[in-house]
PDB file of N, CA and C in Angstrom:
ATOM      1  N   UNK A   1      -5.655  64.601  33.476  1.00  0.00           N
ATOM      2  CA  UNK A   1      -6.506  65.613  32.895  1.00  0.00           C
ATOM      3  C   UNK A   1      -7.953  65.116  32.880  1.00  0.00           C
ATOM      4  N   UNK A   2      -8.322  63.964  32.483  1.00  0.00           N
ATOM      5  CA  UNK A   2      -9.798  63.472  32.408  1.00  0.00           C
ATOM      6  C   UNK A   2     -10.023  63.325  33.919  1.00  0.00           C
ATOM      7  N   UNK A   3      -9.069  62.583  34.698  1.00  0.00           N
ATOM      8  CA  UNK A   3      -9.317  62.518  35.867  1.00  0.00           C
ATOM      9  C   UNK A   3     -10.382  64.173  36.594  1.00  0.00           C
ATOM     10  N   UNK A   4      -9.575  64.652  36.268  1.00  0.00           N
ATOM     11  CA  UNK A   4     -10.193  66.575  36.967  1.00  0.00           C
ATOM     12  C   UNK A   4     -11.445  66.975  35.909  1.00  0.00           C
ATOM     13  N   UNK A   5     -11.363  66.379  34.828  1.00  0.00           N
ATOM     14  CA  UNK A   5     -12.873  66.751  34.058  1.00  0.00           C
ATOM     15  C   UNK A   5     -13.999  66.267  34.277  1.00  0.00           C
ATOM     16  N   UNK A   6     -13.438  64.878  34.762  1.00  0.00           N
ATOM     17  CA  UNK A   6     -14.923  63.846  35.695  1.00  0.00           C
ATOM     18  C   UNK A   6     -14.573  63.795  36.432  1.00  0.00           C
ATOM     19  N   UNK A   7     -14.311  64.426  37.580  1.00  0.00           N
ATOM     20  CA  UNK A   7     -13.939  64.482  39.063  1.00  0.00           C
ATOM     21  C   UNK A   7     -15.585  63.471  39.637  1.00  0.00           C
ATOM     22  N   UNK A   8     -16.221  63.938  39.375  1.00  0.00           N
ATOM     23  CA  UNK A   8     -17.142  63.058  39.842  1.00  0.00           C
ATOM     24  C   UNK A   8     -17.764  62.333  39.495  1.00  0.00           C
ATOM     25  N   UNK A   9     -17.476  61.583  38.252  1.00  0.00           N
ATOM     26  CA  UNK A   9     -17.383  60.198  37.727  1.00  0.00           C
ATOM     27  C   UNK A   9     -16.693  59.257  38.255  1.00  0.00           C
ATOM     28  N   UNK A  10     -15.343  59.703  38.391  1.00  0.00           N
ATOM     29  CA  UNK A  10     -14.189  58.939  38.894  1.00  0.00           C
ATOM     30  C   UNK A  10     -14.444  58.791  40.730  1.00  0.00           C
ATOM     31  N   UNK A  11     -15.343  59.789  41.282  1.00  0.00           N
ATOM     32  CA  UNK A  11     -15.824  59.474  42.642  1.00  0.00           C
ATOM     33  C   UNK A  11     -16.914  58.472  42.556  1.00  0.00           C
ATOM     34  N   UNK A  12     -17.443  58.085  41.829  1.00  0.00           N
ATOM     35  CA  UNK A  12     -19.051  57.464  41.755  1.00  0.00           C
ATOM     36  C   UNK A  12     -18.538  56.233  41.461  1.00  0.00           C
ATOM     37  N   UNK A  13     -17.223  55.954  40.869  1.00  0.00           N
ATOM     38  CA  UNK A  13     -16.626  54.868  40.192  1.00  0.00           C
ATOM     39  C   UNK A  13     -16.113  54.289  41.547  1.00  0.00           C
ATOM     40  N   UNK A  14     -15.059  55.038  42.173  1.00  0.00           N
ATOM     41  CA  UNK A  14     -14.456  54.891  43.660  1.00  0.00           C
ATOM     42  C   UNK A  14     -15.872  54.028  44.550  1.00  0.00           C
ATOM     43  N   UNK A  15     -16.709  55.312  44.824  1.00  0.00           N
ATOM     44  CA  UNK A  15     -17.743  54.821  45.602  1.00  0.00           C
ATOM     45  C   UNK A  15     -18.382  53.500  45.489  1.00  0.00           C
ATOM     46  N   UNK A  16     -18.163  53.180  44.154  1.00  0.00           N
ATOM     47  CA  UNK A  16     -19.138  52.100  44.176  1.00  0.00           C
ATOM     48  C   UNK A  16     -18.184  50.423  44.488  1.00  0.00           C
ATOM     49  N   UNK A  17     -17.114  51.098  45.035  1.00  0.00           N
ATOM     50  CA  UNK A  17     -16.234  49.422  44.757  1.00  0.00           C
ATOM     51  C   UNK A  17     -15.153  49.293  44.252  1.00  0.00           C
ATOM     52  N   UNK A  18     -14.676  50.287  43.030  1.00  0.00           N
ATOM     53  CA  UNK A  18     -13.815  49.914  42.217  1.00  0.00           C
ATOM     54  C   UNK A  18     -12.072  50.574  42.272  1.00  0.00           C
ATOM     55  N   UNK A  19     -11.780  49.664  41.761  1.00  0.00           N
ATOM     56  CA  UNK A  19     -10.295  50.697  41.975  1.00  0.00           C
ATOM     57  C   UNK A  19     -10.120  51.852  40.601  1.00  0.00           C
ATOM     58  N   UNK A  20      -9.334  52.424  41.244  1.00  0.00           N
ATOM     59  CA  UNK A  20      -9.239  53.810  40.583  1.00  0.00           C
ATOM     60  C   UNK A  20      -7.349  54.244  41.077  1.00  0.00           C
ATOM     61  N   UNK A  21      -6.675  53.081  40.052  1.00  0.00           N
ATOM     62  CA  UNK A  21      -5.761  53.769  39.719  1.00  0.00           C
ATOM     63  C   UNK A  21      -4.760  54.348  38.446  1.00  0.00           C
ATOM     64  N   UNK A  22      -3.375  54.774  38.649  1.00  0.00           N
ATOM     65  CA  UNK A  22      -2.454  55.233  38.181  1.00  0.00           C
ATOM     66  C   UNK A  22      -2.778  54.856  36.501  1.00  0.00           C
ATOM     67  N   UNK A  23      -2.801  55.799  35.383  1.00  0.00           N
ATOM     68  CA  UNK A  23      -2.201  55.621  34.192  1.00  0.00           C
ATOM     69  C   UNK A  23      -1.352  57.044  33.587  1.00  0.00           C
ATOM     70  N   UNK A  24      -0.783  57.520  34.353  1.00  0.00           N
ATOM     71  CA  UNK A  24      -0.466  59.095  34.252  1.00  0.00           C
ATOM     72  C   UNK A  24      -1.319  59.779  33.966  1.00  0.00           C
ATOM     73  N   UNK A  25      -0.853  61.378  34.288  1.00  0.00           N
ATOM     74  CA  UNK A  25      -1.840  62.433  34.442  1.00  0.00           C
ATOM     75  C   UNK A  25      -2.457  62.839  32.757  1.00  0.00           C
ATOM     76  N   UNK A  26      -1.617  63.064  31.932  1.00  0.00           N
ATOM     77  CA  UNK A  26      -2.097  63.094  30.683  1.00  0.00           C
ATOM     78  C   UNK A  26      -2.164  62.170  29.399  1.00  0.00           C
ATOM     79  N   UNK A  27      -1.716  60.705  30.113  1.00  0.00           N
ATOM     80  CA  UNK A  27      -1.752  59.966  28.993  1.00  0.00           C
ATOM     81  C   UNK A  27      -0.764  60.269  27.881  1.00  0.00           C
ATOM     82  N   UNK A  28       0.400  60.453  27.768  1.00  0.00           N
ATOM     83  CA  UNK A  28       1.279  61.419  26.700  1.00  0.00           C
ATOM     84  C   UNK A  28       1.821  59.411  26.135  1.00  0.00           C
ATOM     85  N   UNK A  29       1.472  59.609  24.380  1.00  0.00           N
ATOM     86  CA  UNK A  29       1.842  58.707  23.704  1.00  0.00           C
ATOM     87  C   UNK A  29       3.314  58.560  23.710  1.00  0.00           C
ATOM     88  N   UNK A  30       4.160  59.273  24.251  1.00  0.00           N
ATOM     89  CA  UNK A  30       5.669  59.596  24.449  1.00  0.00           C
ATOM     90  C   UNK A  30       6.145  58.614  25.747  1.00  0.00           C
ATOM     91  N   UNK A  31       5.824  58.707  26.607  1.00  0.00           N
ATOM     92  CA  UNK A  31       5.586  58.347  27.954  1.00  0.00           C
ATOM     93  C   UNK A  31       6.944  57.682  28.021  1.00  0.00           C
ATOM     94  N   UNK A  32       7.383  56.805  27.742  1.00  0.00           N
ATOM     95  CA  UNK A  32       8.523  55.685  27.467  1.00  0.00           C
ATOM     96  C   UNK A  32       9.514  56.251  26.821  1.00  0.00           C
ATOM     97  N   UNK A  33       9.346  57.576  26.171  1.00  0.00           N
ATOM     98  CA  UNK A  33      10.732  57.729  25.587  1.00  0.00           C
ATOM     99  C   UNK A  33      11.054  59.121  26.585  1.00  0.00           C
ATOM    100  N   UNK A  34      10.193  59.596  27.615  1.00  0.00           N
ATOM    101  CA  UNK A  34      10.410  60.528  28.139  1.00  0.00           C
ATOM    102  C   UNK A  34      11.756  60.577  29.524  1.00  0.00           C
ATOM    103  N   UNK A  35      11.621  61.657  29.441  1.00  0.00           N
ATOM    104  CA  UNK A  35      13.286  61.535  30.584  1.00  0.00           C
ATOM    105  C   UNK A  35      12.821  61.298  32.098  1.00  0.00           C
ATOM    106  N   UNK A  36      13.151  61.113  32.691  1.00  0.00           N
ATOM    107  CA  UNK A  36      13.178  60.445  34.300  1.00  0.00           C
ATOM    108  C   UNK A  36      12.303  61.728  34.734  1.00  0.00           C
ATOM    109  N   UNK A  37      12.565  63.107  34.298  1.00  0.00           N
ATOM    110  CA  UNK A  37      11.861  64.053  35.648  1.00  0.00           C
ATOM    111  C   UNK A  37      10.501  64.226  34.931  1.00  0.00           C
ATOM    112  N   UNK A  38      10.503  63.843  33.836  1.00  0.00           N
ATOM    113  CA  UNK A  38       9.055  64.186  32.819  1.00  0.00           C
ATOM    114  C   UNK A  38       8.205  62.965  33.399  1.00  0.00           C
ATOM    115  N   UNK A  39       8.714  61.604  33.443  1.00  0.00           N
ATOM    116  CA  UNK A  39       8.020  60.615  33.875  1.00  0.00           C
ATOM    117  C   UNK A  39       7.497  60.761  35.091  1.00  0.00           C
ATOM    118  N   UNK A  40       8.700  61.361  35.957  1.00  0.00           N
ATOM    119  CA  UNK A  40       8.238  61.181  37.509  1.00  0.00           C
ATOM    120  C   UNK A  40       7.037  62.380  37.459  1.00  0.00           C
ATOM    121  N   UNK A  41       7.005  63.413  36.666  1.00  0.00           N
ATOM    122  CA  UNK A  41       5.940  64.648  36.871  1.00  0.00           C
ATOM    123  C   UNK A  41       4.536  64.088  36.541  1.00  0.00           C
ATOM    124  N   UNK A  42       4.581  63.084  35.673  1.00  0.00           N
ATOM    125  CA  UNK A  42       3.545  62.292  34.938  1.00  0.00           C
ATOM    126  C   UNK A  42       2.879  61.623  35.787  1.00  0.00           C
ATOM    127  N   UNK A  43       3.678  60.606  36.635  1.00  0.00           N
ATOM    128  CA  UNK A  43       3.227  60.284  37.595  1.00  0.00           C
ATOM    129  C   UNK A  43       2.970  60.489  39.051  1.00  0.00           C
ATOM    130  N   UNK A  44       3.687  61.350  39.734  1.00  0.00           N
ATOM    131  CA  UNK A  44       3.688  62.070  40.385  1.00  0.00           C
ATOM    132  C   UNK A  44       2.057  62.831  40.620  1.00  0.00           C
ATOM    133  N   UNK A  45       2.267  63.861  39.478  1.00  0.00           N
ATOM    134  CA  UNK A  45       0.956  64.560  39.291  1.00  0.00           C
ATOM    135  C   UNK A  45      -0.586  63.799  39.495  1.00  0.00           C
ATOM    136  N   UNK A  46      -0.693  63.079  38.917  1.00  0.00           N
ATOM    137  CA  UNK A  46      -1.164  61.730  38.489  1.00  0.00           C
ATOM    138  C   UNK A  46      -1.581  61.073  40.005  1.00  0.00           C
ATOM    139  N   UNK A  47      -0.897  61.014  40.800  1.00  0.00           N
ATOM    140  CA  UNK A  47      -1.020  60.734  42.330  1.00  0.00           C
ATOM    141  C   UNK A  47      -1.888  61.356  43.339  1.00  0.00           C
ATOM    142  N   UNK A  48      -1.593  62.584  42.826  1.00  0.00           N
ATOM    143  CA  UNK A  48      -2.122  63.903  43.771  1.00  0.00           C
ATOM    144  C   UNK A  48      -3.530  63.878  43.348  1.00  0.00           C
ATOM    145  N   UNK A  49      -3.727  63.786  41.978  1.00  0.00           N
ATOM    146  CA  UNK A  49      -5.073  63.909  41.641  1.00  0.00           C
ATOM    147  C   UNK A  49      -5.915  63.028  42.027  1.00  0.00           C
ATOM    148  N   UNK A  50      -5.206  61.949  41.732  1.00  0.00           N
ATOM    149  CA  UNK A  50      -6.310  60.551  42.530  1.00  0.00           C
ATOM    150  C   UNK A  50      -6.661  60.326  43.758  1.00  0.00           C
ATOM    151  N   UNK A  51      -5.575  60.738  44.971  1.00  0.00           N
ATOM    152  CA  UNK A  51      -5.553  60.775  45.974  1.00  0.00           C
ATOM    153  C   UNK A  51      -6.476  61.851  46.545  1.00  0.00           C
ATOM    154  N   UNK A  52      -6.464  62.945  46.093  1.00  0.00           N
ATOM    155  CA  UNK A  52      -7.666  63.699  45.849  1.00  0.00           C
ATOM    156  C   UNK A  52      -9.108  63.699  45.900  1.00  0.00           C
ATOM    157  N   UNK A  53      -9.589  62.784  44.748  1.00  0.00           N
ATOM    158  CA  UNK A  53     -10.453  63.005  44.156  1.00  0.00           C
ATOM    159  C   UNK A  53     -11.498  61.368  44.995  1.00  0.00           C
ATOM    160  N   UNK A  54     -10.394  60.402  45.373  1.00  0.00           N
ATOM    161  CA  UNK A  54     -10.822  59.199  45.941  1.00  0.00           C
ATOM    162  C   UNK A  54     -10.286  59.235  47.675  1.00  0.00           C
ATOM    163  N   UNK A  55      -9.487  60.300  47.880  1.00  0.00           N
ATOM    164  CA  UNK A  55      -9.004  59.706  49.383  1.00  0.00           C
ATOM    165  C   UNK A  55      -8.051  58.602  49.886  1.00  0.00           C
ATOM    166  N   UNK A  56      -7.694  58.295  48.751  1.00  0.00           N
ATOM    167  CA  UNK A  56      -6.605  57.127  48.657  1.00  0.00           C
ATOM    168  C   UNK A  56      -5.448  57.112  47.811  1.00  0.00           C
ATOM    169  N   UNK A  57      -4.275  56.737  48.170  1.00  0.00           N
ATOM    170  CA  UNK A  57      -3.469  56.990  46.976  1.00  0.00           C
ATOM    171  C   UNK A  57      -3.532  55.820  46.397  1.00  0.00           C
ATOM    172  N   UNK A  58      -3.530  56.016  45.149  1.00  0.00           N
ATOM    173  CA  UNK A  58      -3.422  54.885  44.316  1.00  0.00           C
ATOM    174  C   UNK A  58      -2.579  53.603  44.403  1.00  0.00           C
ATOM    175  N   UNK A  59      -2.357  52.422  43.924  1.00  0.00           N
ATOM    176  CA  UNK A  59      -1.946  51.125  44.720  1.00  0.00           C
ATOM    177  C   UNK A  59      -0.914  51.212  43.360  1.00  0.00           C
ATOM    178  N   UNK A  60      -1.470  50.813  42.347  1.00  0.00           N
ATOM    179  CA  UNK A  60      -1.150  50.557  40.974  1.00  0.00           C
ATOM    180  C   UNK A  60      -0.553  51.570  39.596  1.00  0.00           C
ATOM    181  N   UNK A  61       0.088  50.998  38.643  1.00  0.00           N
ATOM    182  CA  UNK A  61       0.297  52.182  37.653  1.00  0.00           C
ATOM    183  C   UNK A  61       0.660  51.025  36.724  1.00  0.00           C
ATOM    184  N   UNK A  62       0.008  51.431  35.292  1.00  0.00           N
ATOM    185  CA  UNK A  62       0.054  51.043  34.366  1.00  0.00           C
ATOM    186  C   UNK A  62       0.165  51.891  33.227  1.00  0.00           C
ATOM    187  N   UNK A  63       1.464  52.128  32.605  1.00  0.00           N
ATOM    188  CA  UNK A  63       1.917  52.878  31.461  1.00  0.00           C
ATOM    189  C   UNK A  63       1.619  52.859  30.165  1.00  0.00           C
ATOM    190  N   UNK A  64       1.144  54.055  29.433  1.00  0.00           N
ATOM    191  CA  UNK A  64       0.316  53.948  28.101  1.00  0.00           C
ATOM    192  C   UNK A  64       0.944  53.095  27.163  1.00  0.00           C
ATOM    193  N   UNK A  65       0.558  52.076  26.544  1.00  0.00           N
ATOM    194  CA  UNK A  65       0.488  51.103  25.967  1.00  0.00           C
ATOM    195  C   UNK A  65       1.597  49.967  26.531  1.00  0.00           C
ATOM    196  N   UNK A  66       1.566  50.028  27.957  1.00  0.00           N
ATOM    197  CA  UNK A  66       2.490  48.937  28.573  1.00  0.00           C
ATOM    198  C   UNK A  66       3.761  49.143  28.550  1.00  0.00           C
ATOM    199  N   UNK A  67       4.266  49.940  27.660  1.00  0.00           N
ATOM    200  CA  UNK A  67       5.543  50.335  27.161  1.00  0.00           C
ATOM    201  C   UNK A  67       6.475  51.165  28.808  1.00  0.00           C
ATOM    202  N   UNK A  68       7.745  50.480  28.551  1.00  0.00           N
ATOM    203  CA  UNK A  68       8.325  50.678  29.806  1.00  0.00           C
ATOM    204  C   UNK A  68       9.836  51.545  29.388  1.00  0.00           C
ATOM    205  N   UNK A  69      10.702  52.001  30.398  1.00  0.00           N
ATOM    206  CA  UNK A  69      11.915  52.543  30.118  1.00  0.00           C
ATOM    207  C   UNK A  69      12.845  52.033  31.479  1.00  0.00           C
ATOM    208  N   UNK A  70      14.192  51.957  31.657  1.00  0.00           N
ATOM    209  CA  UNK A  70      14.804  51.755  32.492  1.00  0.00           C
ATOM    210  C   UNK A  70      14.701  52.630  33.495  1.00  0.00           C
ATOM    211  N   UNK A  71      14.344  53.835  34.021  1.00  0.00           N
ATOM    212  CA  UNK A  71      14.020  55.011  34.604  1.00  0.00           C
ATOM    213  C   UNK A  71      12.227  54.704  35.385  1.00  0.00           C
ATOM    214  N   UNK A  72      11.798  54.005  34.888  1.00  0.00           N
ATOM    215  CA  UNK A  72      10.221  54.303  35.272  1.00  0.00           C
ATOM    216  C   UNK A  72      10.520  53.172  37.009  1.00  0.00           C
ATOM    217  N   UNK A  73      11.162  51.862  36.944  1.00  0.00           N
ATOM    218  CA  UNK A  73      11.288  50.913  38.278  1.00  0.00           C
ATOM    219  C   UNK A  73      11.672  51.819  39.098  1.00  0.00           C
ATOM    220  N   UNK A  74      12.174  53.211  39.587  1.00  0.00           N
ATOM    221  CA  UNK A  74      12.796  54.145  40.875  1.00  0.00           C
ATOM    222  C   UNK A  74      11.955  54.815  41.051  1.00  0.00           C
ATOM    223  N   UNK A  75      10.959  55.386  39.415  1.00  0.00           N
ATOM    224  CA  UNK A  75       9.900  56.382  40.069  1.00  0.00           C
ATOM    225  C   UNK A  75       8.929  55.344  40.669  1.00  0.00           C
ATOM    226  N   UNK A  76       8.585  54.405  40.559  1.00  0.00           N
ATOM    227  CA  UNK A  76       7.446  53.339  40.627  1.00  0.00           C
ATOM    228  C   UNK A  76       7.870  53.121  42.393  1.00  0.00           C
ATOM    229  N   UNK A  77       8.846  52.745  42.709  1.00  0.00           N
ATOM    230  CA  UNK A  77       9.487  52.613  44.400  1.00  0.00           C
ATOM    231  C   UNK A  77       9.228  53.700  44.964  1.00  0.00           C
ATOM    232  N   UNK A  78       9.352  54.874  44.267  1.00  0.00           N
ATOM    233  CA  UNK A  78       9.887  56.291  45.142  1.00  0.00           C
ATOM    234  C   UNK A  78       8.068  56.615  45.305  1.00  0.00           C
ATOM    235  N   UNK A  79       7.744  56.512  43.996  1.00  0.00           N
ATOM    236  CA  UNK A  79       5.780  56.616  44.154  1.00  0.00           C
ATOM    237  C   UNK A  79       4.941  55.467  45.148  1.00  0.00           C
ATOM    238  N   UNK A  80       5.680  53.958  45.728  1.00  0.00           N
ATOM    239  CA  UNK A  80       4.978  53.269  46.098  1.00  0.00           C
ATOM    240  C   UNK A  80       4.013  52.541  45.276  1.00  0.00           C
ATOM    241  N   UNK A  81       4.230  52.396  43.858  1.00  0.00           N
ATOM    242  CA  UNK A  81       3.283  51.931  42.894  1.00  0.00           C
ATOM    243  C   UNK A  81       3.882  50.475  42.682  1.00  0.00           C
ATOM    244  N   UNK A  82       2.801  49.613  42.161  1.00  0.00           N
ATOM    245  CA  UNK A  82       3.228  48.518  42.139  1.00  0.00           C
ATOM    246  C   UNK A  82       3.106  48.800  40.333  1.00  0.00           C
ATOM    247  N   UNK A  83       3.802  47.672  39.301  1.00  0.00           N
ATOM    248  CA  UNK A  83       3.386  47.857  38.014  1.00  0.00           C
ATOM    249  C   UNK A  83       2.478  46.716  37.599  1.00  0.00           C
ATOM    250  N   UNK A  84       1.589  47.179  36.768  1.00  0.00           N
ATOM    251  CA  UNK A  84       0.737  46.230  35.835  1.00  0.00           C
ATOM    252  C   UNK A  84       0.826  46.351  34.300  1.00  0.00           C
ATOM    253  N   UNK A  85       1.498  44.955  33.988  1.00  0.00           N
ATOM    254  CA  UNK A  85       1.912  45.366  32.459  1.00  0.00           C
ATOM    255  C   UNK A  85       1.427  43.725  32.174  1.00  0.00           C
ATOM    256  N   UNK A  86       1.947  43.185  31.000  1.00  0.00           N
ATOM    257  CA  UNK A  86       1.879  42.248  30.337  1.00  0.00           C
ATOM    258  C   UNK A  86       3.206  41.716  29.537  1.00  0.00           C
ATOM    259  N   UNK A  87       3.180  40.451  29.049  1.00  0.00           N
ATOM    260  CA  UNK A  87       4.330  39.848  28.707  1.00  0.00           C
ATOM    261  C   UNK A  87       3.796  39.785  27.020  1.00  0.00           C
ATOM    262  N   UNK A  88       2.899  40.215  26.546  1.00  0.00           N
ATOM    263  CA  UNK A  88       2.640  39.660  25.099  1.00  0.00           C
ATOM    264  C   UNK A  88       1.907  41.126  24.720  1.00  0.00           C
ATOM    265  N   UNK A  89       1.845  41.477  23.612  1.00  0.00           N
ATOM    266  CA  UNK A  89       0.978  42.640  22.876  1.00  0.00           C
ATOM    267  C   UNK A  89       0.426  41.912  21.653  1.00  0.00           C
ATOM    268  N   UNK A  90      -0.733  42.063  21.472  1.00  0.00           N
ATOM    269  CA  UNK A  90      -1.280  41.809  20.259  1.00  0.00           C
ATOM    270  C   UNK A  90      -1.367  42.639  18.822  1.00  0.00           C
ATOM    271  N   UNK A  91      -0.939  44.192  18.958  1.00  0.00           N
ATOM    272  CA  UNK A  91      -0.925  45.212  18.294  1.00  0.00           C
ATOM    273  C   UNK A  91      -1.685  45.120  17.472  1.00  0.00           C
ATOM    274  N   UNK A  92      -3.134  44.889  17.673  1.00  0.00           N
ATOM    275  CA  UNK A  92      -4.145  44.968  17.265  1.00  0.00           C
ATOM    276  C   UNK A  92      -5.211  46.422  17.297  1.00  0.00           C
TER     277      UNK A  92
END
């Protein structure tokens, strides 16, 4: 959703060097407890827009607050995404 509101922020960001990928399309604080076709729409969607908006599909995906589900490793293969998470949270 922010992605399509700064469509051309997120190009100026691209342009200048930087990567510009995957955190799903709306950011939903749920994300991890959601079911396999909600996730894959999340990200999925999420794809199209970036690919879009930069000409590239995205490399990477990193899930709102790192938080993972057994379901997200098939959409992540089937999307070509690699994951970026962490082994520690500070819940700060």
């Amino acid at each position: 959703v922010n992605a399509q509101r700064h469509a051309g922020l997120v190009g100026e960001i691209y342009a200048r060097g930087h990567g510009v990928e995957n955190h799903t399309y709306s950011h939903p604080n749920s994300f991890s407890m959601m079911g396999p076709a909600a996730m894959r729409a999340e990200v999925h969607r999420n794809q199209a827009v970036l690919a879009d908006l930069t000409g590239r599909q995205p490399a990477w995906f990193r899930p709102p607050a790192g938080i993972q589900n057994p379901w997200l490793a098939d959409i992540l293969l089937d999307e070509r995404l690699g994951l970026v998470a962490w082994t520690r949270r500070g819940f700060d």
